[in-house]
N, C-alpha and C. Protein backbone atom coordinates (compact mmCIF):
# COMPACT_ATOMS: atom_id res chain seq x y z
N UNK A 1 2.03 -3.28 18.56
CA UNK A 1 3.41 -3.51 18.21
C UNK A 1 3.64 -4.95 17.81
N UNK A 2 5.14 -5.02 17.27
CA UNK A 2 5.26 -6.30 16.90
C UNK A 2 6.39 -6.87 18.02
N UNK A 3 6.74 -8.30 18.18
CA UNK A 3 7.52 -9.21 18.80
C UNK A 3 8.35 -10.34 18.04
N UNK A 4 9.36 -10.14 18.28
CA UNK A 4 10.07 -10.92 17.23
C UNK A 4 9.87 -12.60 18.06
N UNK A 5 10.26 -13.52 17.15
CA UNK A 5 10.06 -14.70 18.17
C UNK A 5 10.81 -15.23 17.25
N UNK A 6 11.84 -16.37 17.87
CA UNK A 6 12.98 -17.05 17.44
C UNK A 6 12.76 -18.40 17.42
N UNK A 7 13.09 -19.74 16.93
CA UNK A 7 12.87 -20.61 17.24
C UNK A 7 14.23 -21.36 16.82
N UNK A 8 14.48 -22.26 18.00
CA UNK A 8 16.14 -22.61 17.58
C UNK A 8 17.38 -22.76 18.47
N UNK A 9 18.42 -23.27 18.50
CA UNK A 9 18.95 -22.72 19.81
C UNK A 9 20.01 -21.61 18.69
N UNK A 10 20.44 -21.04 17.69
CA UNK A 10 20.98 -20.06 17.21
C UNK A 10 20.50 -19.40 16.52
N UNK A 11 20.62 -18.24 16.43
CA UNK A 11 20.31 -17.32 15.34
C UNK A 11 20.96 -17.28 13.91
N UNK A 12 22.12 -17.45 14.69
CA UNK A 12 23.68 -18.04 13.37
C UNK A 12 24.72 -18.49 13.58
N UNK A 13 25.56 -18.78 12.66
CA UNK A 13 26.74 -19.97 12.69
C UNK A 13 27.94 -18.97 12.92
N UNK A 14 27.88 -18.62 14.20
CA UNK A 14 29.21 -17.88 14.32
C UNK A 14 30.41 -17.88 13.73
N UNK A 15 30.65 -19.46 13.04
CA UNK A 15 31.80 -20.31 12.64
C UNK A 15 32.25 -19.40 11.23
N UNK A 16 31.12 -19.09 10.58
CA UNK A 16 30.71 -18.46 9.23
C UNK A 16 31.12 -17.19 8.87
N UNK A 17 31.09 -17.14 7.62
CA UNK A 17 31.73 -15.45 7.19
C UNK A 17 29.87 -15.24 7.17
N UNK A 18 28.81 -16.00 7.16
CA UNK A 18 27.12 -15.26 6.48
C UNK A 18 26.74 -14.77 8.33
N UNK A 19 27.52 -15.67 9.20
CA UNK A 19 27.22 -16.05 10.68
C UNK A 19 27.67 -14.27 11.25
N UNK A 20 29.05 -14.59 10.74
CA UNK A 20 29.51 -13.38 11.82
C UNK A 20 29.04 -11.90 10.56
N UNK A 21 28.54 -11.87 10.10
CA UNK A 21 27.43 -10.78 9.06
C UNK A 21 26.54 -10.49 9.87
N UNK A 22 25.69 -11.74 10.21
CA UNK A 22 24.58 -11.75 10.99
C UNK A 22 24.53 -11.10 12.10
N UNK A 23 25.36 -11.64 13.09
CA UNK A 23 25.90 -10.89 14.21
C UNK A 23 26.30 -9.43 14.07
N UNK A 24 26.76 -9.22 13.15
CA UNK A 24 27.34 -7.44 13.49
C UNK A 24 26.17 -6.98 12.62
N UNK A 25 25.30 -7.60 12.09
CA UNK A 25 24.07 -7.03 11.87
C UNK A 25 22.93 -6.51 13.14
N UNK A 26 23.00 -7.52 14.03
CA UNK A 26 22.31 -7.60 14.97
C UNK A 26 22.58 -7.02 15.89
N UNK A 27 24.27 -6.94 15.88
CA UNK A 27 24.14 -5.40 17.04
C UNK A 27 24.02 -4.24 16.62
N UNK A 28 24.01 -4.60 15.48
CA UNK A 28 23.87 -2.56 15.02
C UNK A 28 22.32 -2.18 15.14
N UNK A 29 21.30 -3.01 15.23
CA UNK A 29 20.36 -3.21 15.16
C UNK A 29 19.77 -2.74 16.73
N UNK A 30 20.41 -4.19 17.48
CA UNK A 30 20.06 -3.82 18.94
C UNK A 30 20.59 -2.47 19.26
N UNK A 31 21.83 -1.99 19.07
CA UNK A 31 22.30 -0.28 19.70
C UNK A 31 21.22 0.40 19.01
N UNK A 32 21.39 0.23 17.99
CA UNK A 32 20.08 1.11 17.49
C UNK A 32 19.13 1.58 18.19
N UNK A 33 18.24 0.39 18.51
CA UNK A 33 17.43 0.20 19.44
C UNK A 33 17.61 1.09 20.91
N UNK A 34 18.38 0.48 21.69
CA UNK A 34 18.83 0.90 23.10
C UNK A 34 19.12 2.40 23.17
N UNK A 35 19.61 2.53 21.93
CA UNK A 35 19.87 4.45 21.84
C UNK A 35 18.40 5.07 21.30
N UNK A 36 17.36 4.48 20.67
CA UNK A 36 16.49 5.55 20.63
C UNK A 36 15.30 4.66 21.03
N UNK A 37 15.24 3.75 22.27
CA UNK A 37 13.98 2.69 22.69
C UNK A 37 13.02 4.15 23.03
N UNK A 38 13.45 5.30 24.05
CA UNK A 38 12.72 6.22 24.51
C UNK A 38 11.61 6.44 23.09
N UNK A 39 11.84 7.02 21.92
CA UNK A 39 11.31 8.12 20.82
C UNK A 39 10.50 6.79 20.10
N UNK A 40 11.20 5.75 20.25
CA UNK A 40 10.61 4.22 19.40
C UNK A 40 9.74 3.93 19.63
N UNK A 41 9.23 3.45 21.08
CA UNK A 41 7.71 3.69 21.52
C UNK A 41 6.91 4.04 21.86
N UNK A 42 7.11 5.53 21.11
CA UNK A 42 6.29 6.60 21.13
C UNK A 42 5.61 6.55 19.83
N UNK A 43 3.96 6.95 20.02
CA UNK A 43 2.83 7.20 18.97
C UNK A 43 3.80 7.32 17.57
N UNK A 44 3.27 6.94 16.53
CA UNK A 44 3.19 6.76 15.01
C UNK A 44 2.97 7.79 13.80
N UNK A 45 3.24 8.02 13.41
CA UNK A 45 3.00 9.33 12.07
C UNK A 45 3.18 9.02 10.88
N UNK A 46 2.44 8.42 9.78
CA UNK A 46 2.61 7.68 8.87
C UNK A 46 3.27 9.11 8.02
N UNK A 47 3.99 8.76 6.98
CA UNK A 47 4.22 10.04 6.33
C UNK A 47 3.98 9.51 4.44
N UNK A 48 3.43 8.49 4.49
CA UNK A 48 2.99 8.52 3.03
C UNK A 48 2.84 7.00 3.17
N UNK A 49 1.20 6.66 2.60
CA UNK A 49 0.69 5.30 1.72
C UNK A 49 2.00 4.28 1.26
N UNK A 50 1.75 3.45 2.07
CA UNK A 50 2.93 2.12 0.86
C UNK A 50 2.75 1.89 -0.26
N UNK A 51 3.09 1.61 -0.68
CA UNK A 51 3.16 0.99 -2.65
C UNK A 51 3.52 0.47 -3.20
N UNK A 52 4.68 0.54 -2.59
CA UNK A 52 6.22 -0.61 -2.91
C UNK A 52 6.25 0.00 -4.62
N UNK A 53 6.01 1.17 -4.74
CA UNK A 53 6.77 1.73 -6.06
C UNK A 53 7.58 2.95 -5.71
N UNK A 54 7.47 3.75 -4.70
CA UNK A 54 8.54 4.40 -4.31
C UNK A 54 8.66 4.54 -2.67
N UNK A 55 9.15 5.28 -2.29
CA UNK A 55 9.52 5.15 -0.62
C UNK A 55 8.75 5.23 0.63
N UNK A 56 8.65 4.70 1.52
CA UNK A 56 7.52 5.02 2.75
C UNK A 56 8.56 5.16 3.75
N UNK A 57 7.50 5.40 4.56
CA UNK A 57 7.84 5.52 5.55
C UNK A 57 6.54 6.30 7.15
N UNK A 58 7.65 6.53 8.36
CA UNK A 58 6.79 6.42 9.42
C UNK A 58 7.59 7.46 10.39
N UNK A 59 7.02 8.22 11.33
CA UNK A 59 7.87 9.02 12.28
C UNK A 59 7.39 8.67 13.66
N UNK A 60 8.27 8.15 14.87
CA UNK A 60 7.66 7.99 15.73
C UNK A 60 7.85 9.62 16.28
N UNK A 61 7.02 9.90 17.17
CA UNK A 61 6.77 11.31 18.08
C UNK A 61 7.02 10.93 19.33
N UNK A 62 7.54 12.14 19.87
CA UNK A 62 8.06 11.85 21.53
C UNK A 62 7.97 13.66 21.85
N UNK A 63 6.74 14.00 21.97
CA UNK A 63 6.48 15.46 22.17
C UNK A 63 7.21 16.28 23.62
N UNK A 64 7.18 15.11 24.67
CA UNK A 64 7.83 15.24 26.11
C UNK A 64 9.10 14.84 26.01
N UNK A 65 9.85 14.12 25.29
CA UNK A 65 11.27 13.93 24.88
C UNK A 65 12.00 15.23 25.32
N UNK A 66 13.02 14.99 26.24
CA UNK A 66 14.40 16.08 26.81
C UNK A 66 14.65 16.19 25.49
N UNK A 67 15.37 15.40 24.59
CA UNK A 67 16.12 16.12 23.78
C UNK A 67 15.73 15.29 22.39
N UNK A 68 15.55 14.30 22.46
CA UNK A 68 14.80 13.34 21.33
C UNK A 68 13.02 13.63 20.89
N UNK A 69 12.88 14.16 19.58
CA UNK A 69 11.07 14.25 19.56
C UNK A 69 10.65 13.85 18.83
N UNK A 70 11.99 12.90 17.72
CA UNK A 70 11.26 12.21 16.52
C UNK A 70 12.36 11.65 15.96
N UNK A 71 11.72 10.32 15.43
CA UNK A 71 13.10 9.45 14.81
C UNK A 71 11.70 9.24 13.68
N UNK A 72 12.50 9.51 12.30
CA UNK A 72 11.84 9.13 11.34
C UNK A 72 12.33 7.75 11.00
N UNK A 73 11.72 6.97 10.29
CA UNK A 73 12.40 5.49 9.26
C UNK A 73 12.06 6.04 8.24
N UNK A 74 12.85 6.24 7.28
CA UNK A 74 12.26 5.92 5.71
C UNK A 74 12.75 4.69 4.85
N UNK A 75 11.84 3.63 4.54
CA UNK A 75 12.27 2.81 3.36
C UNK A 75 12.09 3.24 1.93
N UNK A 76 13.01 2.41 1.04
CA UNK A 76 12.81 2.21 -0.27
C UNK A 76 12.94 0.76 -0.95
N UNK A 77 11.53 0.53 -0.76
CA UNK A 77 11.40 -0.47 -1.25
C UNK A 77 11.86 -1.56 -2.35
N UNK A 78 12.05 -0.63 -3.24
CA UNK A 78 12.37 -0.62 -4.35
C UNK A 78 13.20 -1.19 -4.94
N UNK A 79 13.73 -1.47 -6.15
CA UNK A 79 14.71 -2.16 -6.76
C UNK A 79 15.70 -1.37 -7.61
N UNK A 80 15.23 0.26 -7.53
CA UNK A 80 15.70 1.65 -8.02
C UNK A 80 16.16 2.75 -7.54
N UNK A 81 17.19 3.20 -7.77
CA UNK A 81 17.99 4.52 -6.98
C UNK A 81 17.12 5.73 -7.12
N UNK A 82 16.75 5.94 -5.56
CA UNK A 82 15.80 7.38 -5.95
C UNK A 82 16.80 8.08 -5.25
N UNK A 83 16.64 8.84 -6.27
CA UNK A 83 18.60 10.38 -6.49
C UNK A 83 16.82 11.60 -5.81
N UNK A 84 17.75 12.15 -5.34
CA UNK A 84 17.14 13.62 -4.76
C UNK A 84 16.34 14.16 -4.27
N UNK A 85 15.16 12.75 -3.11
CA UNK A 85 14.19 12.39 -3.25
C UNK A 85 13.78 13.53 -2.17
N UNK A 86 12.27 14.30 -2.35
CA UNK A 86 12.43 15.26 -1.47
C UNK A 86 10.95 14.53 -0.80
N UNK A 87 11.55 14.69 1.06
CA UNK A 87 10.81 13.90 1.76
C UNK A 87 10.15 15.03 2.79
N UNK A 88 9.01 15.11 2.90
CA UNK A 88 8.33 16.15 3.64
C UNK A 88 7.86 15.03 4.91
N UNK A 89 8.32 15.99 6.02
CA UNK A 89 8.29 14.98 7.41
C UNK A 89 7.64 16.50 8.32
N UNK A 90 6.42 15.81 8.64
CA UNK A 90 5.24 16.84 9.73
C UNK A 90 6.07 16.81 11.31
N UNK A 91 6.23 17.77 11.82
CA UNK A 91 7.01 17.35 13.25
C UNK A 91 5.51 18.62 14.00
N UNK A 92 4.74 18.68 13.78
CA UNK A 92 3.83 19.39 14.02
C UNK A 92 3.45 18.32 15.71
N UNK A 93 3.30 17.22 15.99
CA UNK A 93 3.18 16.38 17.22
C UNK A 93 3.96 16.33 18.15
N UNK A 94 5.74 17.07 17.25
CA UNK A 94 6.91 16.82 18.35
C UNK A 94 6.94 17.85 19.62
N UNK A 95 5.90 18.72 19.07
CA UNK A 95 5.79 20.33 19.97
C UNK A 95 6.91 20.94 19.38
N UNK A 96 7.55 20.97 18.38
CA UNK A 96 8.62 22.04 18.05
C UNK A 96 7.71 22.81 17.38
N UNK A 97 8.49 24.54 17.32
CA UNK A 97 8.00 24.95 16.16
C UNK A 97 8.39 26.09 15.35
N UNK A 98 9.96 26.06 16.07
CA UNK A 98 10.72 27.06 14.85
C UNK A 98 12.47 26.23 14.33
N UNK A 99 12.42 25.68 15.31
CA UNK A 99 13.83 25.21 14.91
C UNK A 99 14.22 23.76 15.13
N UNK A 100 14.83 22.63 14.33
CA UNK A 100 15.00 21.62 15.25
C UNK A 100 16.57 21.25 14.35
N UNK A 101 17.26 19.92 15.55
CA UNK A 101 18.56 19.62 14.99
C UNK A 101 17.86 18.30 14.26
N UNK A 102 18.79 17.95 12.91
CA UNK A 102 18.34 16.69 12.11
C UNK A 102 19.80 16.00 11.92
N UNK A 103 19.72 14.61 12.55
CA UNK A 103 20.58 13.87 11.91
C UNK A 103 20.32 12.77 11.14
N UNK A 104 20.61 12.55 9.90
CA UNK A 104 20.01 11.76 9.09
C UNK A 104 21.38 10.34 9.24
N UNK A 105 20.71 8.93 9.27
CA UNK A 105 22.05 7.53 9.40
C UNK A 105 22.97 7.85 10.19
N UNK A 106 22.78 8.59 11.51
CA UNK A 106 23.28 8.52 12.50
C UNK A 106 25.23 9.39 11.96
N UNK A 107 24.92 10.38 11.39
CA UNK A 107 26.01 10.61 10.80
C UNK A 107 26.05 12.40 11.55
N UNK A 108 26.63 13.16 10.59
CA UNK A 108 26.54 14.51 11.14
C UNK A 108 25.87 15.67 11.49
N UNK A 109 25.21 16.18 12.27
CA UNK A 109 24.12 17.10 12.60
C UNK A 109 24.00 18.05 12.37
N UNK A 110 22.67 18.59 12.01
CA UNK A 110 22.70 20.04 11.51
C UNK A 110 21.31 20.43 11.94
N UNK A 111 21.20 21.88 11.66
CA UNK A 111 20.23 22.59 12.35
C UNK A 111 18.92 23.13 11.26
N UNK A 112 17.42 22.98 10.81
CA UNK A 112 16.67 23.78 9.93
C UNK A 112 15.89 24.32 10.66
N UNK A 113 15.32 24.82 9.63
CA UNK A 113 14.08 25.90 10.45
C UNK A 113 12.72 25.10 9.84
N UNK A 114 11.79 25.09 10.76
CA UNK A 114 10.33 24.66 10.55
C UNK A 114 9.68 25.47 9.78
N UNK A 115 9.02 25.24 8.90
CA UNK A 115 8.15 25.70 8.05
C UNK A 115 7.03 26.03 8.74
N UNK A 116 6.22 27.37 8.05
CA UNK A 116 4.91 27.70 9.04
C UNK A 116 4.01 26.96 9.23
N UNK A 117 3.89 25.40 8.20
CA UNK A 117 3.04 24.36 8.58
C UNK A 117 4.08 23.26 9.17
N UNK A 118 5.14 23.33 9.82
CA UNK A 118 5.08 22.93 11.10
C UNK A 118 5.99 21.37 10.27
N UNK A 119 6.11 21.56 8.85
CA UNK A 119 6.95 20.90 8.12
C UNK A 119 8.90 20.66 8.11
N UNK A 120 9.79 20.49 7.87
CA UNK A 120 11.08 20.21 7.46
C UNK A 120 11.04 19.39 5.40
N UNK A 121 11.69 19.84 4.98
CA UNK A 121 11.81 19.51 3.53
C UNK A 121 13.48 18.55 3.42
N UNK A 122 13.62 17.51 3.43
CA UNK A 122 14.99 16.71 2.82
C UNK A 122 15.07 15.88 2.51
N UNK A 123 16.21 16.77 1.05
CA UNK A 123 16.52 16.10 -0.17
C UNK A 123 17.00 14.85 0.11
N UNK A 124 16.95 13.39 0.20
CA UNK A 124 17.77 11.96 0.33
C UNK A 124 17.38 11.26 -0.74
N UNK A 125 18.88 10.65 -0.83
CA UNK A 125 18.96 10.05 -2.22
C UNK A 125 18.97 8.22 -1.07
N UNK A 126 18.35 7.09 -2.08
CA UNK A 126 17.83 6.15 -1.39
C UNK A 126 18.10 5.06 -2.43
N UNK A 127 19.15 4.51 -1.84
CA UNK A 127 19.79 3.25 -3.15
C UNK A 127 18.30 2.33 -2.69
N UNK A 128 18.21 1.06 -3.52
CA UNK A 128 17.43 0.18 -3.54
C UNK A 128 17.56 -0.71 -2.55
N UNK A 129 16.59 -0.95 -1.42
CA UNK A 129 16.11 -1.40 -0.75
C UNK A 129 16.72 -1.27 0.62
N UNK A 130 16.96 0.07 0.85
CA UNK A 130 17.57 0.49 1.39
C UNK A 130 17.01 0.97 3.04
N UNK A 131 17.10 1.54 4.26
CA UNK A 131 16.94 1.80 5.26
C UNK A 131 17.29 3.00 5.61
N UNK A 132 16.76 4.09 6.21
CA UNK A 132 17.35 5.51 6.45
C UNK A 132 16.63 5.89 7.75
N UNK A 133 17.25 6.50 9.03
CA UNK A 133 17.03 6.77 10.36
C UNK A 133 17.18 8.12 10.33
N UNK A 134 15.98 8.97 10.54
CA UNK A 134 16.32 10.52 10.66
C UNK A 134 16.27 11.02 12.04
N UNK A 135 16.73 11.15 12.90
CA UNK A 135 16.60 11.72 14.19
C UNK A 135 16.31 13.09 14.20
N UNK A 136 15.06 13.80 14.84
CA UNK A 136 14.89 15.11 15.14
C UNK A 136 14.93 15.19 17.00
N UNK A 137 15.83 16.49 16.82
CA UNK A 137 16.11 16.82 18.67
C UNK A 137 15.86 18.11 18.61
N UNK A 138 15.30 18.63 19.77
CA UNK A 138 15.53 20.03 20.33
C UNK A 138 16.98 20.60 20.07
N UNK A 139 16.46 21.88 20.02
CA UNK A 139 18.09 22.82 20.07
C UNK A 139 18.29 22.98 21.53
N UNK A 140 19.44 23.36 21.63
CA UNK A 140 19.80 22.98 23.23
C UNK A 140 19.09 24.04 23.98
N UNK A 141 19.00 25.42 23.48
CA UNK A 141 18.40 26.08 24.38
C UNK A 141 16.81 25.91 24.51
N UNK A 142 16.18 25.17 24.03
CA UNK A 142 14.70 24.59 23.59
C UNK A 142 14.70 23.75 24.55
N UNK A 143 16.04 22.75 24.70
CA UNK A 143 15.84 21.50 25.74
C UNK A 143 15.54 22.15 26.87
N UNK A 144 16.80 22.85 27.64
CA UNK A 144 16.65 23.36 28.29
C UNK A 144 15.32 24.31 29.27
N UNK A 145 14.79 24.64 28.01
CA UNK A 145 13.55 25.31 28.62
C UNK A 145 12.41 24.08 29.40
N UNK A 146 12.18 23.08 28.41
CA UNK A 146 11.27 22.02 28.47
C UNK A 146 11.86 21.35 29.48
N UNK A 147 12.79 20.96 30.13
CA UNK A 147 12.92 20.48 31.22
C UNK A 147 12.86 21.53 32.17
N UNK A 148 13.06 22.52 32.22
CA UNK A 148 13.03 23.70 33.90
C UNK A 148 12.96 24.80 33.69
């Protein structure tokens, strides 16, 4: 893993319109964090070669996860709007294997079905240089089982 290391006594000029940016950057960052630290440092799943000509990305796995079994990242590197981009994400490590909930930028949730190779297929469109958080969870009656 990596470690961030600071040097300085600030990060930023609170005083500032770039300062207080910084800051509400940084907590969205840290919650981020604190809400999915469990699934975050869990094992790695590359889901496609970098290139920096179109999008990468990585899935962490959390196969024993109550209700969390995968937070994807996808970047786009890029300097170009990729419109409709269809992203194949393996949850074959999360132990699911017919149904899971997906929330993509922490926005509204919905439910697909796993593909017989253990796949999910979604369409995301990815302005330039952009950041995207996919959360995969158990369905509730799935949780349920895996804990008792």
């Amino acid at each position: 893993g990596t470690a961030a290391c600071y040097r300085g006594p600030h990060l930023y000029n609170a005083t500032t319109t770039k300062g207080a940016q910084i800051r509400s950057m940084l907590r969205r960052r840290i919650s981020f964090y604190k809400a999915y630290r469990e699934t975050i440092i869990q094992p790695v799943v590359h889901l496609r070669r970098p290139t920096m000509y179109s999008w990468d990305g990585y899935l962490h796995v959390h196969p024993l996860g109550k209700s969390q079994v995968g937070l994807a990242m996808i970047f786009n590197p890029t300097n170009l709007f990729l419109e409709a981009t269809n992203i194949v994400v393996p949850l074959y490590f999360t132990s699911l294997s017919t149904e899971v909930l997906v929330t993509v930028n922490e926005e509204r949730q919905f439910k697909m079905r796993l593909e017989r190779d253990y796949t999910v297929h979604l369409d995301l469109n990815l302005p330039p240089k952009s950041i995207h958080s996919i959360v995969f969870e158990r369905p509730m009656a799935l949780a349920e089982e895996a804990t008792g």
